[in-house]
C-alpha atoms as a PDB file:
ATOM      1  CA  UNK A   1     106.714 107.694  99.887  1.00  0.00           C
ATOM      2  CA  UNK A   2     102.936 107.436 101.263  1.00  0.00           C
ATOM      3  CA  UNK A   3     101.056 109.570  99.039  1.00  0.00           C
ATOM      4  CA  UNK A   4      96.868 110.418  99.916  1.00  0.00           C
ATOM      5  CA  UNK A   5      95.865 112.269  97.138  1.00  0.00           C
ATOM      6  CA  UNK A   6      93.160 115.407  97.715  1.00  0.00           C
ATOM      7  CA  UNK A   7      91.176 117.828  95.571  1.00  0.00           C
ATOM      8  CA  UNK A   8      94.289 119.769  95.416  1.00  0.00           C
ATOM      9  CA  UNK A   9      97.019 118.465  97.050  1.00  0.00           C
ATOM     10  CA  UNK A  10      99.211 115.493  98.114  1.00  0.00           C
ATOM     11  CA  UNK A  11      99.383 114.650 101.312  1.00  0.00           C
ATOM     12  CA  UNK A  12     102.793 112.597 101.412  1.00  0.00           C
ATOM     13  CA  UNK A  13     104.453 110.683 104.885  1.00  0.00           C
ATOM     14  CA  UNK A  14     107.980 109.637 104.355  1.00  0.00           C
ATOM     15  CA  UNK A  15     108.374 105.584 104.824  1.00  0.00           C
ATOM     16  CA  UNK A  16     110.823 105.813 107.464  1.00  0.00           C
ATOM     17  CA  UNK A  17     108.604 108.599 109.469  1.00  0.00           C
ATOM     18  CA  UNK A  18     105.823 105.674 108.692  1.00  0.00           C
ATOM     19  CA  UNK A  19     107.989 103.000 109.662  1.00  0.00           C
ATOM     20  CA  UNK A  20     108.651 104.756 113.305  1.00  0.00           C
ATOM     21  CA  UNK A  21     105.184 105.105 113.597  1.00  0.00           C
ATOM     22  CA  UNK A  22     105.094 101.028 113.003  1.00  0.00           C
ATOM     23  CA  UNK A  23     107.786 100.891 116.346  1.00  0.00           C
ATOM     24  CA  UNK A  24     105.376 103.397 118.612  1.00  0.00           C
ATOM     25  CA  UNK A  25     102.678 100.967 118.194  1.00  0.00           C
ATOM     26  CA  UNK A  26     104.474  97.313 119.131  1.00  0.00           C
ATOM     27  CA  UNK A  27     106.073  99.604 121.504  1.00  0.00           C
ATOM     28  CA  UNK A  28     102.597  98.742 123.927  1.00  0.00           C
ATOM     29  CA  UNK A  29     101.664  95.521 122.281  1.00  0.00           C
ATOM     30  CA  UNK A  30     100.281  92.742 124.917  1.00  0.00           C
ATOM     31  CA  UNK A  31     103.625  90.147 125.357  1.00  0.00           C
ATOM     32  CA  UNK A  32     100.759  87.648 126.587  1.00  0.00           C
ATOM     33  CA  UNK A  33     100.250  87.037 123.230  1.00  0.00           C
ATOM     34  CA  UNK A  34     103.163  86.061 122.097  1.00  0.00           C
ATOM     35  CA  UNK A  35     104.993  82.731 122.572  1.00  0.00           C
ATOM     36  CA  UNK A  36     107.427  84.463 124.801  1.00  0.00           C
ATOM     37  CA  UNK A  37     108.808  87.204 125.647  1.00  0.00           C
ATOM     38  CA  UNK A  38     112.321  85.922 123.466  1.00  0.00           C
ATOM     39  CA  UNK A  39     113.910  88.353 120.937  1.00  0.00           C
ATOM     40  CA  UNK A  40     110.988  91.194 121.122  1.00  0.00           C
ATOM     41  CA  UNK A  41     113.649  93.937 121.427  1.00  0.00           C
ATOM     42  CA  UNK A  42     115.072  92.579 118.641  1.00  0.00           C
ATOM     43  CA  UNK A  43     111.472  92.299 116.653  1.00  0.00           C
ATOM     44  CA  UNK A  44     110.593  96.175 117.874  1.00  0.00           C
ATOM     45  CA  UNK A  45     113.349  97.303 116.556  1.00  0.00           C
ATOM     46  CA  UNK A  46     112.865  95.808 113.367  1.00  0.00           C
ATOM     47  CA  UNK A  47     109.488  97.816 113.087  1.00  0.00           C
ATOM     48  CA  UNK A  48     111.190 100.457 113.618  1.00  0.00           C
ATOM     49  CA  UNK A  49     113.546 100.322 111.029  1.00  0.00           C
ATOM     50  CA  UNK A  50     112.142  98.512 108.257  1.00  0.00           C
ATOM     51  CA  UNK A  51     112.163 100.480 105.711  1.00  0.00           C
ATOM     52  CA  UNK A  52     114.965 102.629 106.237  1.00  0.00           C
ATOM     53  CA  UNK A  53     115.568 101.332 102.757  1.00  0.00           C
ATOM     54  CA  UNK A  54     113.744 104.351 101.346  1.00  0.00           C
ATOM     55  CA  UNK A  55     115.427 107.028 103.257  1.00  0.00           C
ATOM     56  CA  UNK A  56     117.419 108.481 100.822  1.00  0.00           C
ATOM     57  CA  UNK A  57     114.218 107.404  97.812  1.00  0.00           C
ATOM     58  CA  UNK A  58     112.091 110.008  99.920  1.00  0.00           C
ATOM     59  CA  UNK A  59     114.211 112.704 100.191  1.00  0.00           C
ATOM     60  CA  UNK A  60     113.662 113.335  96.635  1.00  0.00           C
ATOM     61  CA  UNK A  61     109.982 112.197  94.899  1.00  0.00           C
ATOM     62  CA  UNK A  62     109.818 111.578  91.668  1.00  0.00           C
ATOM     63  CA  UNK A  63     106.916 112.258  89.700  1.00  0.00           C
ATOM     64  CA  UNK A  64     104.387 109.118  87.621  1.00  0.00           C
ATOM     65  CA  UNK A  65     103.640 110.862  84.299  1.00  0.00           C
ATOM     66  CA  UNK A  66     101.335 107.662  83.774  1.00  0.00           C
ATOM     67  CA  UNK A  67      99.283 108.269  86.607  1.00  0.00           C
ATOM     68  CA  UNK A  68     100.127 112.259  86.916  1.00  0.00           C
ATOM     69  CA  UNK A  69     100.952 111.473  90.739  1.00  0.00           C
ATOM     70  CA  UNK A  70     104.254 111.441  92.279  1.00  0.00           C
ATOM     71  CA  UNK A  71     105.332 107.849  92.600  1.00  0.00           C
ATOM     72  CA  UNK A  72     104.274 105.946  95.808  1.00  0.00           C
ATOM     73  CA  UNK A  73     105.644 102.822  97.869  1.00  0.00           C
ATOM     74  CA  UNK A  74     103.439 100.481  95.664  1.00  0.00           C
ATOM     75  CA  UNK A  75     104.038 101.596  91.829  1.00  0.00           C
ATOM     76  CA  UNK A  76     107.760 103.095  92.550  1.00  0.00           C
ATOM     77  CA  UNK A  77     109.872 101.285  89.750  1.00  0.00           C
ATOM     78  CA  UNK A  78     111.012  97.869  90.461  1.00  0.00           C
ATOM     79  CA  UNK A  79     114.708  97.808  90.214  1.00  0.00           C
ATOM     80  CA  UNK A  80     115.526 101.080  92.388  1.00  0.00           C
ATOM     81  CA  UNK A  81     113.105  99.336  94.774  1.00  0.00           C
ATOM     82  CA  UNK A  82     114.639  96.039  95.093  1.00  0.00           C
ATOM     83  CA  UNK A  83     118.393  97.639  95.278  1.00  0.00           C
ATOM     84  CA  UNK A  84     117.495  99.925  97.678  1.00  0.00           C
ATOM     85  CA  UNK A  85     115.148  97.072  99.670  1.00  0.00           C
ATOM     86  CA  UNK A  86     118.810  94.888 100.271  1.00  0.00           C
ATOM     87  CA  UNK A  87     120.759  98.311 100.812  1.00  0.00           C
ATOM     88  CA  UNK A  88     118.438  98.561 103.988  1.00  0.00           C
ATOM     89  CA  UNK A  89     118.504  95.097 104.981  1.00  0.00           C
ATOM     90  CA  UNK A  90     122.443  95.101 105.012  1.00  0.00           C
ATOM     91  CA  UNK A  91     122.527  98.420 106.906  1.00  0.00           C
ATOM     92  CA  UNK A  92     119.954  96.415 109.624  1.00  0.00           C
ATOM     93  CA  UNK A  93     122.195  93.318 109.481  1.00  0.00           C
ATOM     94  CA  UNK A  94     125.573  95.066 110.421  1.00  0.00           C
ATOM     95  CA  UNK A  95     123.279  95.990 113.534  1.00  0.00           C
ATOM     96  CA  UNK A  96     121.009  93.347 114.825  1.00  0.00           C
ATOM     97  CA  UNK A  97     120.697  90.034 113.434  1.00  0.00           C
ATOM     98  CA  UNK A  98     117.402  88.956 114.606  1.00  0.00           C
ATOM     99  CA  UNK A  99     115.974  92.176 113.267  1.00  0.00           C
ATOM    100  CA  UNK A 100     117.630  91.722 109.528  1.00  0.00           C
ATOM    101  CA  UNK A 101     115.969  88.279 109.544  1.00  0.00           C
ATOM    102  CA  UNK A 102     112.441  89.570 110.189  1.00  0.00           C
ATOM    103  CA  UNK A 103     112.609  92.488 107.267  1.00  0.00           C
ATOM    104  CA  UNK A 104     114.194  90.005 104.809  1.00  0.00           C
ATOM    105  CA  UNK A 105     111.266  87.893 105.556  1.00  0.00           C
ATOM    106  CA  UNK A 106     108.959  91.011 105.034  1.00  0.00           C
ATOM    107  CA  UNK A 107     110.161  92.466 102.069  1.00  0.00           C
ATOM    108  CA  UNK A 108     110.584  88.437 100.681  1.00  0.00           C
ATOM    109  CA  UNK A 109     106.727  88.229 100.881  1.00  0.00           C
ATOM    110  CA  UNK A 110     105.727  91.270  98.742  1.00  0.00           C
ATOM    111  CA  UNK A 111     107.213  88.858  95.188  1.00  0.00           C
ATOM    112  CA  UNK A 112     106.679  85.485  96.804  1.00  0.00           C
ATOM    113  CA  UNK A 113     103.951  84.800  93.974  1.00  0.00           C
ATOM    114  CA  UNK A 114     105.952  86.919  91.419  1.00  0.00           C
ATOM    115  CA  UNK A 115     107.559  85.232  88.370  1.00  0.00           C
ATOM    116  CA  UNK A 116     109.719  88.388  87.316  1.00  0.00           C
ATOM    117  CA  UNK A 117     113.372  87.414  87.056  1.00  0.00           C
ATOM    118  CA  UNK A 118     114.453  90.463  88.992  1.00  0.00           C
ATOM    119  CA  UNK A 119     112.385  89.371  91.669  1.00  0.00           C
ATOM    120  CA  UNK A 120     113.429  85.787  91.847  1.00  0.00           C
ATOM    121  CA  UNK A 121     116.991  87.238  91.841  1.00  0.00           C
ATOM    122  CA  UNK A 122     116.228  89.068  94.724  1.00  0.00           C
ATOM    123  CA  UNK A 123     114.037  86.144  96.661  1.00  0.00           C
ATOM    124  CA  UNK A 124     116.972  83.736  96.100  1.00  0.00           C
ATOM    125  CA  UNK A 125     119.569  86.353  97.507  1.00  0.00           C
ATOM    126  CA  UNK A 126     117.780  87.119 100.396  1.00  0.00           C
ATOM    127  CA  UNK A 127     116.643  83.046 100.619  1.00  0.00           C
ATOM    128  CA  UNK A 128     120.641  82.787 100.585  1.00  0.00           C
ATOM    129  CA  UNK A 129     120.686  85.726 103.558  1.00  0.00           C
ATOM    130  CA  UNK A 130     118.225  84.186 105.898  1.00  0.00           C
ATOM    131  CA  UNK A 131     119.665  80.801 105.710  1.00  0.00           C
ATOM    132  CA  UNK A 132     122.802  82.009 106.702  1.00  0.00           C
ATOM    133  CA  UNK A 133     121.560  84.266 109.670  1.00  0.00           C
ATOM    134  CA  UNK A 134     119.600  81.271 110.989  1.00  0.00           C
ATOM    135  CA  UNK A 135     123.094  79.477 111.558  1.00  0.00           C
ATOM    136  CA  UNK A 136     123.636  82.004 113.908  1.00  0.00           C
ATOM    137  CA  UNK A 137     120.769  80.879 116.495  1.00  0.00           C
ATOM    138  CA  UNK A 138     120.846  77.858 118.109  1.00  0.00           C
ATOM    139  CA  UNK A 139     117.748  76.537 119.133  1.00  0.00           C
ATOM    140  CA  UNK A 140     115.687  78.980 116.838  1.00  0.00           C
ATOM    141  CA  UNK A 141     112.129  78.844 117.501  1.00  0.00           C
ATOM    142  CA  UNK A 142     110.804  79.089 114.678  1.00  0.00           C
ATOM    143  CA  UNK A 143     106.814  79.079 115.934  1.00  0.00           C
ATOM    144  CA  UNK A 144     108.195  82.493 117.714  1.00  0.00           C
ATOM    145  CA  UNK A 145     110.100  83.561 114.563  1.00  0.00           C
ATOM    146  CA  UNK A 146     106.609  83.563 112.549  1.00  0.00           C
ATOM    147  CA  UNK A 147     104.975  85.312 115.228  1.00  0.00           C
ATOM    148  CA  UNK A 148     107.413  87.875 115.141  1.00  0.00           C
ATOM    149  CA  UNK A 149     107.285  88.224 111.417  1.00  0.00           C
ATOM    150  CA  UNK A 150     103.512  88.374 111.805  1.00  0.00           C
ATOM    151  CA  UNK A 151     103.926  91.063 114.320  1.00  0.00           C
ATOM    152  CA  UNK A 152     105.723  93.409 112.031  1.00  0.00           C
ATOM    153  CA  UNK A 153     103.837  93.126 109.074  1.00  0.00           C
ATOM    154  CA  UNK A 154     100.988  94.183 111.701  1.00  0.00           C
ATOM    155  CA  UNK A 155     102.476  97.227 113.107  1.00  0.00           C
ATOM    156  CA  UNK A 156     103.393  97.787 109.551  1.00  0.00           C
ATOM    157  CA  UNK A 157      99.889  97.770 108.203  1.00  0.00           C
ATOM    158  CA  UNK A 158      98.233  99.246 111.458  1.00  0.00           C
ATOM    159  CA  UNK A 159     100.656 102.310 110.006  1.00  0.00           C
ATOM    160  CA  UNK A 160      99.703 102.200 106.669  1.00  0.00           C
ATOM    161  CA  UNK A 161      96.347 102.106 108.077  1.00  0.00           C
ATOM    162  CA  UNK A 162      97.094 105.537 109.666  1.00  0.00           C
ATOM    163  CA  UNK A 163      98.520 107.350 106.906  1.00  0.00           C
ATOM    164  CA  UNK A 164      96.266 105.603 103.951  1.00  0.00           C
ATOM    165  CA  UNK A 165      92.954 106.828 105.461  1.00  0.00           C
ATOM    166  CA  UNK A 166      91.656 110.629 105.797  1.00  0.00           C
ATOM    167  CA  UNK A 167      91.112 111.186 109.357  1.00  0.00           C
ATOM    168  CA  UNK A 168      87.730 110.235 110.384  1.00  0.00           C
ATOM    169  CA  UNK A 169      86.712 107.998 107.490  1.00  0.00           C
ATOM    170  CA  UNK A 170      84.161 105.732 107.974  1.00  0.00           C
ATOM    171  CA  UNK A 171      84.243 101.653 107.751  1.00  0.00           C
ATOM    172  CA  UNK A 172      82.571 101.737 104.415  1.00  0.00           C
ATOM    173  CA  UNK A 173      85.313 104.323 103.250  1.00  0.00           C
ATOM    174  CA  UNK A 174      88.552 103.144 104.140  1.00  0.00           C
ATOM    175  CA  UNK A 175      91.391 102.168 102.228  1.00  0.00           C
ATOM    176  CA  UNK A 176      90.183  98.237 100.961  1.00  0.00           C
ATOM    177  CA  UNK A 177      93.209  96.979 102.533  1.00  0.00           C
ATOM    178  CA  UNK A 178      92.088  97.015 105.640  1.00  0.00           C
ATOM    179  CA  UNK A 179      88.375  96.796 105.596  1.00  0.00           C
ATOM    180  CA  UNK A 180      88.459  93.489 106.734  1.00  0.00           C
ATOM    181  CA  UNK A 181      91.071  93.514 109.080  1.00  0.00           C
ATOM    182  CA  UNK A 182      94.538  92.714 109.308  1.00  0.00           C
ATOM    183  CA  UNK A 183      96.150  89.584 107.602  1.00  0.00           C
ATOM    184  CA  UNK A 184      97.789  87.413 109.295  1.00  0.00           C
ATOM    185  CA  UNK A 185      96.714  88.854 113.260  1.00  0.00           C
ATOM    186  CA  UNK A 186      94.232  85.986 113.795  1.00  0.00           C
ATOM    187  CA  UNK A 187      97.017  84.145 115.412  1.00  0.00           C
ATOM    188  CA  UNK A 188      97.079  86.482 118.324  1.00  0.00           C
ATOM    189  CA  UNK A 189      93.710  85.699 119.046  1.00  0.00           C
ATOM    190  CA  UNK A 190      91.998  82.696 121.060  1.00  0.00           C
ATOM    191  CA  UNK A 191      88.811  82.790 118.563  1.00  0.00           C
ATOM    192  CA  UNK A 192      91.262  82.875 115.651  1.00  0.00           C
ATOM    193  CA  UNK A 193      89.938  86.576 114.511  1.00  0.00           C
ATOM    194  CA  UNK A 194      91.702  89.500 112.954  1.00  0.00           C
ATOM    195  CA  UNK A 195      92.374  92.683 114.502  1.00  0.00           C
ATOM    196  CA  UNK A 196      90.111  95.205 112.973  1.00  0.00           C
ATOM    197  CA  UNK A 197      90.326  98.991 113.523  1.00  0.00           C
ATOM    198  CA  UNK A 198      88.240 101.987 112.763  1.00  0.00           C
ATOM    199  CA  UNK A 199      88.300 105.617 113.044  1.00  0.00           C
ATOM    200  CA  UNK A 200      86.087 106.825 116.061  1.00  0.00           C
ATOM    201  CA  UNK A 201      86.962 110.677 115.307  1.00  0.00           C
ATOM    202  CA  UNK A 202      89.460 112.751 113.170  1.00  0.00           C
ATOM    203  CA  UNK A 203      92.130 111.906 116.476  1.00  0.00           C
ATOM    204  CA  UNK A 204      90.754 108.994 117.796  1.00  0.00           C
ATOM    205  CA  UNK A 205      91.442 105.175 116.552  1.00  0.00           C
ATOM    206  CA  UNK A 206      90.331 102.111 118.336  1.00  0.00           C
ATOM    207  CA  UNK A 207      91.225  97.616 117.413  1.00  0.00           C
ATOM    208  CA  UNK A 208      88.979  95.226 118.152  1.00  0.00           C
ATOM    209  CA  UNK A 209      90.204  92.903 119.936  1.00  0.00           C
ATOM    210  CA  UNK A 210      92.398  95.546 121.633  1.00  0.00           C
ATOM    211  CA  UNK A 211      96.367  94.433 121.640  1.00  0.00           C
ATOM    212  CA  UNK A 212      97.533  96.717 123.345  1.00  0.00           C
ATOM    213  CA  UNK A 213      98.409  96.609 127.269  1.00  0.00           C
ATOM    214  CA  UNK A 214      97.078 100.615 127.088  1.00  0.00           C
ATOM    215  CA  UNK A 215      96.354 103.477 125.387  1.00  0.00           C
ATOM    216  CA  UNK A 216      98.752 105.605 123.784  1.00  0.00           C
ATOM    217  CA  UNK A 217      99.251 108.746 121.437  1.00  0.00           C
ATOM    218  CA  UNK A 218     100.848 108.921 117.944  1.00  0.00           C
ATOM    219  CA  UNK A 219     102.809 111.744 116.331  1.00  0.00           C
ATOM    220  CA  UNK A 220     102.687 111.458 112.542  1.00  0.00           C
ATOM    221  CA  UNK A 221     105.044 113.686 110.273  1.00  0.00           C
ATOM    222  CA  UNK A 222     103.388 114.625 106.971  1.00  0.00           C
ATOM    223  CA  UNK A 223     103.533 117.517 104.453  1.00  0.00           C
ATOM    224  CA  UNK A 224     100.253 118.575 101.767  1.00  0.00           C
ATOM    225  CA  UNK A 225     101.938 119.615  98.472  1.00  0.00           C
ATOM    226  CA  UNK A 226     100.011 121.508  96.424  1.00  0.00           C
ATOM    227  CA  UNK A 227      98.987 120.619  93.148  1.00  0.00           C
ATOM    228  CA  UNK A 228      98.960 123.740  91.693  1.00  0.00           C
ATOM    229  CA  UNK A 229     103.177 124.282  93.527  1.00  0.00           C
ATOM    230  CA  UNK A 230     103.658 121.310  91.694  1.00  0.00           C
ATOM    231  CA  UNK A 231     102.750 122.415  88.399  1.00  0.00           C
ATOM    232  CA  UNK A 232     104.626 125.666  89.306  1.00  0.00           C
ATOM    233  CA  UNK A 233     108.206 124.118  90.103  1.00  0.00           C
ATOM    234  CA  UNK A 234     107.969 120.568  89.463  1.00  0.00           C
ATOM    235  CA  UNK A 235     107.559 117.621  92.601  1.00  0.00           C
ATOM    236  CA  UNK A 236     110.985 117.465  93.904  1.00  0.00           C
ATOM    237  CA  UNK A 237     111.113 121.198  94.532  1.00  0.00           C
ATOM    238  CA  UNK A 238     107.409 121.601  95.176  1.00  0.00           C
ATOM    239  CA  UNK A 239     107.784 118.891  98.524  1.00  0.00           C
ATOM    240  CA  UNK A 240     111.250 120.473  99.307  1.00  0.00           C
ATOM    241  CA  UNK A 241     109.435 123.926  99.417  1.00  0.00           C
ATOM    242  CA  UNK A 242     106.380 122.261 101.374  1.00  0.00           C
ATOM    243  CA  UNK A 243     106.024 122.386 105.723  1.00  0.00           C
ATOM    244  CA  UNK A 244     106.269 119.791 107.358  1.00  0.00           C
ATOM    245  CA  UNK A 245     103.496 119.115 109.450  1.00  0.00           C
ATOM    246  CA  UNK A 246     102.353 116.739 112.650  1.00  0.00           C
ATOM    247  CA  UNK A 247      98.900 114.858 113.002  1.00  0.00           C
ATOM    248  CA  UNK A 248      98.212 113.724 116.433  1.00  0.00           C
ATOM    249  CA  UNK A 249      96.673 110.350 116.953  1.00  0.00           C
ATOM    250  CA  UNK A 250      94.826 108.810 120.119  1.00  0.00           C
ATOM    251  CA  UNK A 251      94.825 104.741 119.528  1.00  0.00           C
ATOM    252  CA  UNK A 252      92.353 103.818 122.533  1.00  0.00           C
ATOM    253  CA  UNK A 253      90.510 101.023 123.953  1.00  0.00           C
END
C-alpha cells in the first residue's frame, strides 16, 4: 500500500492501481529514445504488472503500532514482502518472459547492498531465475535489456511521484525522492540529464526534458481513511468501509 498521511486521514493507493498507473505513462513514452523498438510490449507490460505481488497484501492493511500508521510499501515486514515479491514474479513468468526478467531485475535492486540473509536468499534465487530466462533469448541485447530495466523503474517512480506528493506541492515540498530527478533517466538524454517533474497545478504535471511523444491524462484510484474510523473499527475494516475515489491527472508538455 501507498499511504500519504493528512491531519486526519490516510490517503492510501493500492500498488497494483499504482503499478497501472506506471503502464499509462510508458504507454506514450518517445521509442526514439530507446535502442530499438525490440521487446517494448514486453517491457510495458511489465510496468504494468509489477507489483501485482501485493494484490492480495492490499486487500487487507495492516496496521504499524511502531509508527501508529498502517504499514506502507517501504516498512511492510520483510519476509511477507519477499514471498509475496517471487509469488508475483512467477505469476508474470508463466505469462511473458521478457517481462518476468525486467521485475526480477527490479525487485533484485531494492537488497542489492543488503547483507540480511533473507535477502541474499532471495537475490541468489532470483540471480538463479534470470540466468535461466536469459537462455531463452538468443542474441539478448543486453545494452537494450538495461534500458528497459531503466525504463520501468522510471515509470515506476514517475508513479510514486504521483501518489507520494499532495497535489500541487511545490519543488521545495515534494517527497525527497524525487527532488532531484529521477535515477537512472539520464541515459535517455543526449546531455546525460535526469528527467525532472513538478506540479504546475493540483491536475496538472509537466518533465523536463519531456519523454513523452504527447500529452495524456491519468486516472488514479485512491481512498482517505479517516483517522478517527480507524480508531473506531480498526484499519482493515476502517479502508474496507472507506470510498473509493479517482484523482484526475493532466501530464503535459
Amino acid at each position: 500500500m501507498i499511504i500519504r498521511e493528512t491531519n486526519d486521514s490516510f490517503i492510501m493507493i493500492r500498488q497494483h492501481d499504482h503499478a497501472f498507473l506506471s503502464g499509462e505513462t510508458i504507454k506514450y513514452f518517445n521509442r526514439d529514445l530507446l535502442l530499438s523498438d525490440d521487446f517494448f510490449d514486453d517491457a510495458l507490460y511489465a510496468s504494468y504488472q509489477h507489483d501485482r505481488s501485493w494484490i492480495s497484501l492490499d486487500e487487507t492493511p495492516i496496521w504499524n503500532d511502531r509508527d501508529n500508521i498502517p504499514y506502507t510499501f517501504s516498512d511492510y515486514p520483510l519476509l511477507p514482502k519477499l514471498a509475496f515479491y517471487k509469488i508475483g514474479v512467477d505469476e508474470i513468468e508463466r505469462v511473458n518472459t521478457y517481462a518476468s526478467l525486467l521485475c526480477s531485475m527490479h525487485f533484485c535492486s531494492f537488497f542489492s547492498d543488503s547483507a540480511n540473509k533473507d535477502c541474499v536468499v532471495f537475490l541468489t534465487g532470483e540471480a538463479r531465475r534470470q540466468s535461466r530466462l536469459k537462455e531463452q533469448f538468443h542474441d539478448l541485447d543486453e545494452d537494450l535489456l538495461q534500458q528497459h530495466f531503466h525504463l520501468l523503474q522510471f515509470s515506476d517512480n514517475l508513479s510514486l511521484y504521483l501518489c507520494l506528493n499532495e497535489p500541487g506541492v511545490s519543488k521545495e515540498e515534494e517527497h525527497p525522492w524525487f527532488r532531484n530527478g529521477f535515477h537512472h533517466t539520464e541515459m535517455f538524454h543526449p546531455e546525460n540529464r535526469p528527467f525532472t517533474a513538478k506540479w504546475v497545478n493540483l491536475n496538472q504535471v509537466t518533465l523536463d526534458p519531456y519523454p513523452f511523444n504527447r500529452d495524456f491524462h491519468l486516472s488514479m484510484p485512491f481512498k482517505t481513511v479517516s483517522k478517527s474510523l480507524v480508531q473506531e473499527m480498526g484499519i482493515a475494516e476502517a479502508y474496507k468501509k472507506s470510498e473509493l475515489e479517482e484523482k484526475k491527472i493532466h501530464i503535459s508538455q
